[in-house]
Protein backbone atom coordinates (compact mmCIF):
# COMPACT_ATOMS: atom_id res chain seq x y z
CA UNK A 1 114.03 54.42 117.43
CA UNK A 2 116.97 55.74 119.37
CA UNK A 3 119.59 53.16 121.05
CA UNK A 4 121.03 53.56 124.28
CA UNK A 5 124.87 53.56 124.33
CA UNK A 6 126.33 50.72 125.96
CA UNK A 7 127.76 51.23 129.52
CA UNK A 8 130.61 49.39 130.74
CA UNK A 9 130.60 47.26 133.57
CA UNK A 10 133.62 47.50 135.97
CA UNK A 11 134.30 45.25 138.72
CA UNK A 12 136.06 46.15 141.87
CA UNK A 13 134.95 49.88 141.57
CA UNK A 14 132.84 50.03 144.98
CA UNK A 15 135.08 48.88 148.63
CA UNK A 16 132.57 47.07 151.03
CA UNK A 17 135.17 48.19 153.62
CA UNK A 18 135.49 51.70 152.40
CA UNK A 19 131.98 52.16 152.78
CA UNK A 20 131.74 50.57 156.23
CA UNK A 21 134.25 52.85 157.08
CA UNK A 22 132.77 55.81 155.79
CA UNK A 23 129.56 55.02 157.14
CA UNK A 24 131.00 55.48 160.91
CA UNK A 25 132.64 57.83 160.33
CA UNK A 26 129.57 59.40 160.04
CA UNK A 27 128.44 58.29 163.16
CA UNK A 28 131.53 57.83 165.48
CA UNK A 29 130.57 61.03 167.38
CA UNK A 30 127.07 59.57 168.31
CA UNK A 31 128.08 56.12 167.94
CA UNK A 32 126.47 54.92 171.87
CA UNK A 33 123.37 57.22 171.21
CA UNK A 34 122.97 55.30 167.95
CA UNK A 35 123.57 51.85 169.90
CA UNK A 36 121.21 52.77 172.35
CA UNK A 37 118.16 53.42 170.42
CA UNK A 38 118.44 50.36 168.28
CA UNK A 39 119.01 48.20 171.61
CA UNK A 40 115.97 50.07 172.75
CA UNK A 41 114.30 49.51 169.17
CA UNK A 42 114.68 45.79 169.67
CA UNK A 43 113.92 45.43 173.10
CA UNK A 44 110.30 47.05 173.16
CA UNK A 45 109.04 45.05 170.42
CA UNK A 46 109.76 41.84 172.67
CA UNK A 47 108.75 42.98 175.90
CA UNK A 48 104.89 43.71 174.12
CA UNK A 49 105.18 40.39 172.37
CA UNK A 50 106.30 38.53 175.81
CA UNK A 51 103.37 40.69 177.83
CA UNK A 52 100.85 39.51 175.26
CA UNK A 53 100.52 43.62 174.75
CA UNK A 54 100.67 43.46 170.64
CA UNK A 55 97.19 43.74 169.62
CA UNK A 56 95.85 42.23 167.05
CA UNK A 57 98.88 39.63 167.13
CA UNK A 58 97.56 38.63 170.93
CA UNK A 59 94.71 37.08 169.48
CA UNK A 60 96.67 34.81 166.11
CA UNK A 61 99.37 33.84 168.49
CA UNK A 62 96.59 32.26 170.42
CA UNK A 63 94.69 30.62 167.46
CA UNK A 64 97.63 29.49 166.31
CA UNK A 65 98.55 27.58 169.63
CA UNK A 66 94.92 26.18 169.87
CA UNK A 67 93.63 28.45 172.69
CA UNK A 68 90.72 30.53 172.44
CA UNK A 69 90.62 34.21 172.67
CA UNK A 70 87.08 35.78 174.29
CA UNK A 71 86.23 39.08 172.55
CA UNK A 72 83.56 41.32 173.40
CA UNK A 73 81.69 43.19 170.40
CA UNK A 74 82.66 46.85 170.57
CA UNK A 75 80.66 49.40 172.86
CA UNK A 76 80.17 53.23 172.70
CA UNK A 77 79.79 55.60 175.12
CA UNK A 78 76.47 55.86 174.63
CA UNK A 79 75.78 52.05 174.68
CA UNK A 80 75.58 51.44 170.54
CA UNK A 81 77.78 49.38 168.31
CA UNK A 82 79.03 51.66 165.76
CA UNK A 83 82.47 53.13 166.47
């Protein structure tokens, strides 16, 4: 049986603000391209949800508020059931 040697722990060794200043560093250059898609990123998901436009979600926000939801069973082309 081999043992593992034992590995010290060292506090202090990693800067939270170091690394948030590293970090946009990296990004400075494209830093409002970067804000833009992540405003954009959180604004589509909330227009859908407001417009009712999520899909399946539509229909458990609706349960969940006591409404019912009418569904139709699914159609083909040519007029069977199987998708």
């Amino acid at each position: 049986m081999s043992t593992t040697p034992e590995i010290p722990f060292r506090r202090g060794v990693i800067s939270p603000v170091e690394c948030l200043t590293e970090g946009f560093n990296l990004i400075k250059d494209q830093y409002w391209l970067f804000l833009g898609i992540c405003a954009v990123a959180m604004i589509v998901p909330t227009e859908r949800r407001d417009r009712g436009l999520s899909g399946s979600s539509r229909a458990g926000g609706c349960r969940d508020q006591g409404y019912t939801v009418a569904t139709t069973p699914f159609r083909a082309p040519d007029g069977t059931s199987k998708p």
